[in-house]
Protein backbone atom coordinates (compact mmCIF):
# COMPACT_ATOMS: atom_id res chain seq x y z
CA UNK A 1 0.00 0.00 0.00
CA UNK A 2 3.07 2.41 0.60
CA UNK A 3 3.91 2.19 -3.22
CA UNK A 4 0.34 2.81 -3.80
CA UNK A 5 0.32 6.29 -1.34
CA UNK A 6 3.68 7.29 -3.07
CA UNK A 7 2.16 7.12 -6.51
CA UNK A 8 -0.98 9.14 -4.86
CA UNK A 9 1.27 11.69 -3.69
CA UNK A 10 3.32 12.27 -6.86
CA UNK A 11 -0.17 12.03 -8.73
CA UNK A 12 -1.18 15.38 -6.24
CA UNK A 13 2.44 17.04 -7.22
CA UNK A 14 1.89 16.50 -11.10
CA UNK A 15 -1.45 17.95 -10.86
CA UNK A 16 -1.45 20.73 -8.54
CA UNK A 17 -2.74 23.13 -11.67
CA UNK A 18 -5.87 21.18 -12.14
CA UNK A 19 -9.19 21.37 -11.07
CA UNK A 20 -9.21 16.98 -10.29
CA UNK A 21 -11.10 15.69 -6.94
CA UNK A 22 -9.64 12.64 -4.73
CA UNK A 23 -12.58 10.87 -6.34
CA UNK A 24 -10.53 11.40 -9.32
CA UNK A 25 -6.96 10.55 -7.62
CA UNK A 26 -8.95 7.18 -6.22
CA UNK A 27 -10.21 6.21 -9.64
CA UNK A 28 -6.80 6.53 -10.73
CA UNK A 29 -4.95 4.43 -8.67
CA UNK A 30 -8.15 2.11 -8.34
CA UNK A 31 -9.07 2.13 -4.68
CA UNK A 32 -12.33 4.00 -3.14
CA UNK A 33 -12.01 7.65 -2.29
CA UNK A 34 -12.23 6.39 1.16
CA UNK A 35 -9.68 4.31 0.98
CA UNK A 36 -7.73 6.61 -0.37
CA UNK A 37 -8.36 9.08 2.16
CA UNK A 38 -7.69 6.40 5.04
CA UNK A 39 -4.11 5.13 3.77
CA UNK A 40 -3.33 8.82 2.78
CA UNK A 41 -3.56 10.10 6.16
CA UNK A 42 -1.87 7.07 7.40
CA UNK A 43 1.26 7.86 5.58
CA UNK A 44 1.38 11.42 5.36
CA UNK A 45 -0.64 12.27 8.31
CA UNK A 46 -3.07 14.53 6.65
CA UNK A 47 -5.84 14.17 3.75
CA UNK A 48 -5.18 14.21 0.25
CA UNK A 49 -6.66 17.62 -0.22
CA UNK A 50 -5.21 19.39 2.46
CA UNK A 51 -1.66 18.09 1.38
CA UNK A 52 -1.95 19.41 -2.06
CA UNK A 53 -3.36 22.73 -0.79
CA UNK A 54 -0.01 23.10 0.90
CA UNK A 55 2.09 21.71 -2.19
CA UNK A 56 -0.14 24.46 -4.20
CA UNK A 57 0.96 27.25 -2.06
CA UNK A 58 4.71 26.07 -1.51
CA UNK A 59 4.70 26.06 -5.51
CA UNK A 60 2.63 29.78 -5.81
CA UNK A 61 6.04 30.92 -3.03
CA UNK A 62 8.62 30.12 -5.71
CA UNK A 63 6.69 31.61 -8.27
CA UNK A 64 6.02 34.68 -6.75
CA UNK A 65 9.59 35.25 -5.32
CA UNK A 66 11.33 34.04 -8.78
CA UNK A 67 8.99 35.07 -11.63
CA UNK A 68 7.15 38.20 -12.76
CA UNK A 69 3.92 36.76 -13.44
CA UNK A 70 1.08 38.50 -11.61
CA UNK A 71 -0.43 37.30 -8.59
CA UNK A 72 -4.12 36.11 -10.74
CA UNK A 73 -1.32 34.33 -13.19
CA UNK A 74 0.19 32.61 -9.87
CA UNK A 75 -3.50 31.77 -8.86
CA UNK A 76 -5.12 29.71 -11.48
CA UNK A 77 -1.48 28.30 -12.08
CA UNK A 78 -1.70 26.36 -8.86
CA UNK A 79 -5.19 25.50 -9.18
CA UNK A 80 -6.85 28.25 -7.23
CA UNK A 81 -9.82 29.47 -9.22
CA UNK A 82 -9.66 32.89 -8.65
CA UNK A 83 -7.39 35.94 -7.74
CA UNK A 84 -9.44 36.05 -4.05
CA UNK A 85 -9.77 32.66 -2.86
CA UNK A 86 -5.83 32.24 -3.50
CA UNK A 87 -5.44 35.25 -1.70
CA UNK A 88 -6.96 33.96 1.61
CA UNK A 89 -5.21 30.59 1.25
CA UNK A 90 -1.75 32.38 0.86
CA UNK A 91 -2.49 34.59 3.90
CA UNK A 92 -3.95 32.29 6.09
CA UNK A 93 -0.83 30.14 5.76
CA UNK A 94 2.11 32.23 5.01
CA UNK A 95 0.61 35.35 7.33
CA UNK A 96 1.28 37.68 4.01
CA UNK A 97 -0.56 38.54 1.41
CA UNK A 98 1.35 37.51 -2.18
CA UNK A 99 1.67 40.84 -2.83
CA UNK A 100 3.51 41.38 0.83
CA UNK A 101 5.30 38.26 0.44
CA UNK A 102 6.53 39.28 -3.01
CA UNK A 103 8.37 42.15 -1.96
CA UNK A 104 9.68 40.76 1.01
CA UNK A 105 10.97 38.36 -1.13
CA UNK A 106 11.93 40.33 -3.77
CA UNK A 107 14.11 42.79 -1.39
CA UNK A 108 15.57 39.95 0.07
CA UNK A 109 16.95 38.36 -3.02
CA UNK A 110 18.00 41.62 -4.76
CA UNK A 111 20.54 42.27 -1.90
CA UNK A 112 22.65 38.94 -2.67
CA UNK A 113 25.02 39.46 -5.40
CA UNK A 114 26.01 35.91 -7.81
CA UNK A 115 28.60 33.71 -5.83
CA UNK A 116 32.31 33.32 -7.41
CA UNK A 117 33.31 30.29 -9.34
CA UNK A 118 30.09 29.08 -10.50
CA UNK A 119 28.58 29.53 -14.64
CA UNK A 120 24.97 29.32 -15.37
CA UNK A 121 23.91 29.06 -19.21
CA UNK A 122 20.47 29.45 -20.67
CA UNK A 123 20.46 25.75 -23.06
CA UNK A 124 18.08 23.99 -25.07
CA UNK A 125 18.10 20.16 -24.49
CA UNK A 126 16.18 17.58 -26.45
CA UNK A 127 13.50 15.49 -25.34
CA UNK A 128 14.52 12.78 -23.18
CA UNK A 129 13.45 10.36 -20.42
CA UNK A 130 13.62 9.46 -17.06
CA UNK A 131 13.56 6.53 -14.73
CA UNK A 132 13.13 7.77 -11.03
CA UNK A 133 12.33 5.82 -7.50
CA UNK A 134 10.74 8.55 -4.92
CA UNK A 135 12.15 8.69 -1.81
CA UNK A 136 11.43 10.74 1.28
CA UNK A 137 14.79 11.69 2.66
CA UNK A 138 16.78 14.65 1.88
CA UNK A 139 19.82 14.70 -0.27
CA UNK A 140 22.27 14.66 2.69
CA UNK A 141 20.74 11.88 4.22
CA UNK A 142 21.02 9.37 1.30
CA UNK A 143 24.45 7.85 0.73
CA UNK A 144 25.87 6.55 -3.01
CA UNK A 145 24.64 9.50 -4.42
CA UNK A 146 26.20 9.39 -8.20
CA UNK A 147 27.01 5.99 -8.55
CA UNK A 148 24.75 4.25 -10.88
CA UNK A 149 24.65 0.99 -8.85
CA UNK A 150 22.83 2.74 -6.16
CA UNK A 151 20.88 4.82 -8.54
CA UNK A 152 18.95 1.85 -10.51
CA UNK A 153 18.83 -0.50 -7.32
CA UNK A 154 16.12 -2.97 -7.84
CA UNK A 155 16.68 -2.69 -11.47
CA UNK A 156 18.91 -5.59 -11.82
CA UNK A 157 18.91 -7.09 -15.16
CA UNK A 158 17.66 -4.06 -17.18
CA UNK A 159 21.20 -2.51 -17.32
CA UNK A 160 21.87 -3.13 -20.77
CA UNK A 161 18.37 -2.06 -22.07
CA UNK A 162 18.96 1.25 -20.01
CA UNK A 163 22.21 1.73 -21.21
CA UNK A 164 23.56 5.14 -22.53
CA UNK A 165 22.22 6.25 -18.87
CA UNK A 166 23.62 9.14 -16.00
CA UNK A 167 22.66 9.31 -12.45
CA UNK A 168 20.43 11.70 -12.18
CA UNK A 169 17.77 13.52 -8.67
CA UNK A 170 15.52 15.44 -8.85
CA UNK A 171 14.80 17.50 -6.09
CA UNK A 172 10.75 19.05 -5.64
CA UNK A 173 11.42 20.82 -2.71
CA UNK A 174 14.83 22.61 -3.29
CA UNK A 175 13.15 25.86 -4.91
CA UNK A 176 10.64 26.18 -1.82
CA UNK A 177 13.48 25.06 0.20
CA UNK A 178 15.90 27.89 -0.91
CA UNK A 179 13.24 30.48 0.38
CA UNK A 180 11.85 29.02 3.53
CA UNK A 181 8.49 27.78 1.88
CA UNK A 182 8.28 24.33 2.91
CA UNK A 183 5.40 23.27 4.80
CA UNK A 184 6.08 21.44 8.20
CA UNK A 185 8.90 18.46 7.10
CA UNK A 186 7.98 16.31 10.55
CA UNK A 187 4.87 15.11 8.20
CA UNK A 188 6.14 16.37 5.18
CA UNK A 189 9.18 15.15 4.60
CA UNK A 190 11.49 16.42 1.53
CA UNK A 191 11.36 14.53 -1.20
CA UNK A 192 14.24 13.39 -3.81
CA UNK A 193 13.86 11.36 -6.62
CA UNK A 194 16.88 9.17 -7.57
CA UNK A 195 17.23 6.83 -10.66
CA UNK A 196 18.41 7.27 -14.36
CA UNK A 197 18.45 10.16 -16.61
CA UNK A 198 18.09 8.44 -20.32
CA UNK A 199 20.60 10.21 -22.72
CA UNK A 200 19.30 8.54 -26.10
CA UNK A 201 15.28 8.14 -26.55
CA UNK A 202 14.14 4.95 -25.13
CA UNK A 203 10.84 2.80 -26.06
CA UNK A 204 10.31 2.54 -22.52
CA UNK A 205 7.10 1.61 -22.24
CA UNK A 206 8.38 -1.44 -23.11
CA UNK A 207 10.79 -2.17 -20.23
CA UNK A 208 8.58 -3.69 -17.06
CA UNK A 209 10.09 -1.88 -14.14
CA UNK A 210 9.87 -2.42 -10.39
CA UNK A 211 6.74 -0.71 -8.34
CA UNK A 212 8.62 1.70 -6.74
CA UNK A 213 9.69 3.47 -10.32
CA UNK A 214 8.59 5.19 -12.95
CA UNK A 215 8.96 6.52 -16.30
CA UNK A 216 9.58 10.36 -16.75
CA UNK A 217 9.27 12.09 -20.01
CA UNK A 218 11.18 14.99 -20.15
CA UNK A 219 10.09 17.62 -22.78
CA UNK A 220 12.33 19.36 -24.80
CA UNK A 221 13.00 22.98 -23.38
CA UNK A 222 14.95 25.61 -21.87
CA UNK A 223 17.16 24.89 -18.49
CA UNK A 224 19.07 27.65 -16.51
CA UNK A 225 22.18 25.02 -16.11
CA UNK A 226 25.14 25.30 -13.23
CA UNK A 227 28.60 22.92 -13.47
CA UNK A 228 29.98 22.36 -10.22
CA UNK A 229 32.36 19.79 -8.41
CA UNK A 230 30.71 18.50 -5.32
CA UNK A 231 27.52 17.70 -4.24
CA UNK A 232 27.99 19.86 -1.12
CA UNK A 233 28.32 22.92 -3.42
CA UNK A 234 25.09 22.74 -4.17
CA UNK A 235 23.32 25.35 -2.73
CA UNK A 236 25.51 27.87 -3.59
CA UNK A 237 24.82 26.51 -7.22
CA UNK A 238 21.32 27.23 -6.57
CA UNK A 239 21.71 30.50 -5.27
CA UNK A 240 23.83 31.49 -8.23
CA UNK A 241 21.64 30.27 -10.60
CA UNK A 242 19.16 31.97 -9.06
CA UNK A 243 20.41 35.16 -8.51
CA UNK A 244 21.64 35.23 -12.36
CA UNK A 245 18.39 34.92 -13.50
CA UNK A 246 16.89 37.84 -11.21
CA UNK A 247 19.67 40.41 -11.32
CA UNK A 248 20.07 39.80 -15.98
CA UNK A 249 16.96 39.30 -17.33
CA UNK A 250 17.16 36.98 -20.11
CA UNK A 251 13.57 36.75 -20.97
CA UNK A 252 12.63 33.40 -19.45
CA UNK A 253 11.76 32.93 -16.02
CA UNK A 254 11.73 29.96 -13.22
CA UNK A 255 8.71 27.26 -14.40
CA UNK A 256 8.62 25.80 -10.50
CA UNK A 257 9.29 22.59 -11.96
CA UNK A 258 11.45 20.72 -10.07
CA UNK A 259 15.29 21.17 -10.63
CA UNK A 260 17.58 18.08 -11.17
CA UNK A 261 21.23 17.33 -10.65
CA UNK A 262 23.20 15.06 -13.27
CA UNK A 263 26.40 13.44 -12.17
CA UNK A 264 28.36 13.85 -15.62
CA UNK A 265 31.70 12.45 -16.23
CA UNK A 266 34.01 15.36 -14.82
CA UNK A 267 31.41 17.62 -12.82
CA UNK A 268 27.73 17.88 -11.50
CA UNK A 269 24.99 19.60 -13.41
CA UNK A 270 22.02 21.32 -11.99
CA UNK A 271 19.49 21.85 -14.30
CA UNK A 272 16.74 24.13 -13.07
CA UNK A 273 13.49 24.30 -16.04
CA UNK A 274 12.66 27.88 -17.14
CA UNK A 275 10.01 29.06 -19.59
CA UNK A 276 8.96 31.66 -21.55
């Protein structure tokens, strides 16, 4: 049933825009909405809807502190169906209004200046895929990070059909992270995905994998990308990449999807996804 609650909970995150009930979410995984409700609250120690109402406002944070569309934008972007009932959501549980929290924000950021040693480009990569296992630890708390043996456990025996492959997380909750949005982590605990990052286009439909993973297409698009050395660094790869993008304009902004990190050959990549 834990696989089954994971897949509910990453059905909530790729959703959060949508106007879908837990009747939906239940049909979807096929169990009963009360079910649903029941195991939910088990795991996660609170209901479906009240987990992606704080997933919806986390996400409307990031975009309000990293992106210049308006606050009625923001709204109907994380599913809220108007300008006013966001408004009371994002007050009741931030104690600001978004327009408050947006220049808090904003002053904030625009007093850092880029760090030293890092580059952040504005590239175009192709479409690719994914193959990811949620967990619900943080990054510092998971050890083998970058070595592919840890990053397709469970997938013995597929190696050669997911050849042509780099170790690749991706990280949901390091935007809301970087500014202090997170809800509570005791019951909701950062999540990292860990698995495979496909560099040639894969028919992988085709490849049965194990419950706890899943397939990931990637669209092609634009990435605000950061090369550093170590994992530790990362942060301050965030920060820089964030930072460029504020302080030189370069006509795409942060999409609040979540930002990855690739272990290459000879350095780290963090991809964070922009658009237009």
């Amino acid at each position: 049933m834990f696989n089954a609650m994971t897949r509910a909970e990453i059905w909530l995150q790729d959703t959060l825009e949508k106007p879908l009930s837990i009747d939906d979410l239940a049909q979807n995984l096929g169990y009963s909405a009360s079910q649903v409700r029941r195991q939910f609250r088990h795991y996660f120690h609170t209901s479906p809807s009240a987990y992606r109402e704080k997933r919806r406002l986390e996400r409307a944070a990031v975009l309000l502190a990293f992106t210049p569309r308006n606050i009625a934008q923001i709204a109907i972007g994380c599913g809220y169906q108007n300008h006013s009932s966001f408004s009371r959501a994002f007050q009741r549980h931030f104690q600001l209004s978004p327009r408050n929290y947006r220049q808090g924000m904003r002053y904030v950021l625009h007093q850092q200046i880029p760090s030293h040693g890092f580059t952040t480009r504005i590239e175009r990569t192709p479409a690719r895929q994914a193959v990811l296992m949620r967990l619900y630890k943080s990054p510092e708390h998971l050890q083998g990070l970058g070595d592919t043996t840890y990053h397709s456990h469970q997938l013995e025996g597929l190696q050669a059909r997911l050849a042509d492959s780099t170790p690749v997380v991706s990280l949901p909750d390091l935007l809301s992270e970087k500014i202090d949005a997170l809800s509570d982590q005791t019951s909701h605990p950062v999540r990292t995905d860990i698995g495979l990052y496909l560099e040639t286009l894969h028919n992988i439909k085709s490849i049965p994998l194990p419950a706890p993973y899943r397939r990931v297409n990637i669209a092609t698009r634009y990435y605000a990308s950061t090369y550093f050395h170590e994992f530790s660094q990362l942060s301050r790869a965030l920060t820089n990449t964030l930072l460029e993008l504020l302080h030189k304009p370069k006509n795409v902004y942060i999409s609040g999807d979540a930002p990855m990190v690739l272990w290459q050959p000879d350095y780290l990549e963090l991809r964070v996804p922009l658009t237009h």
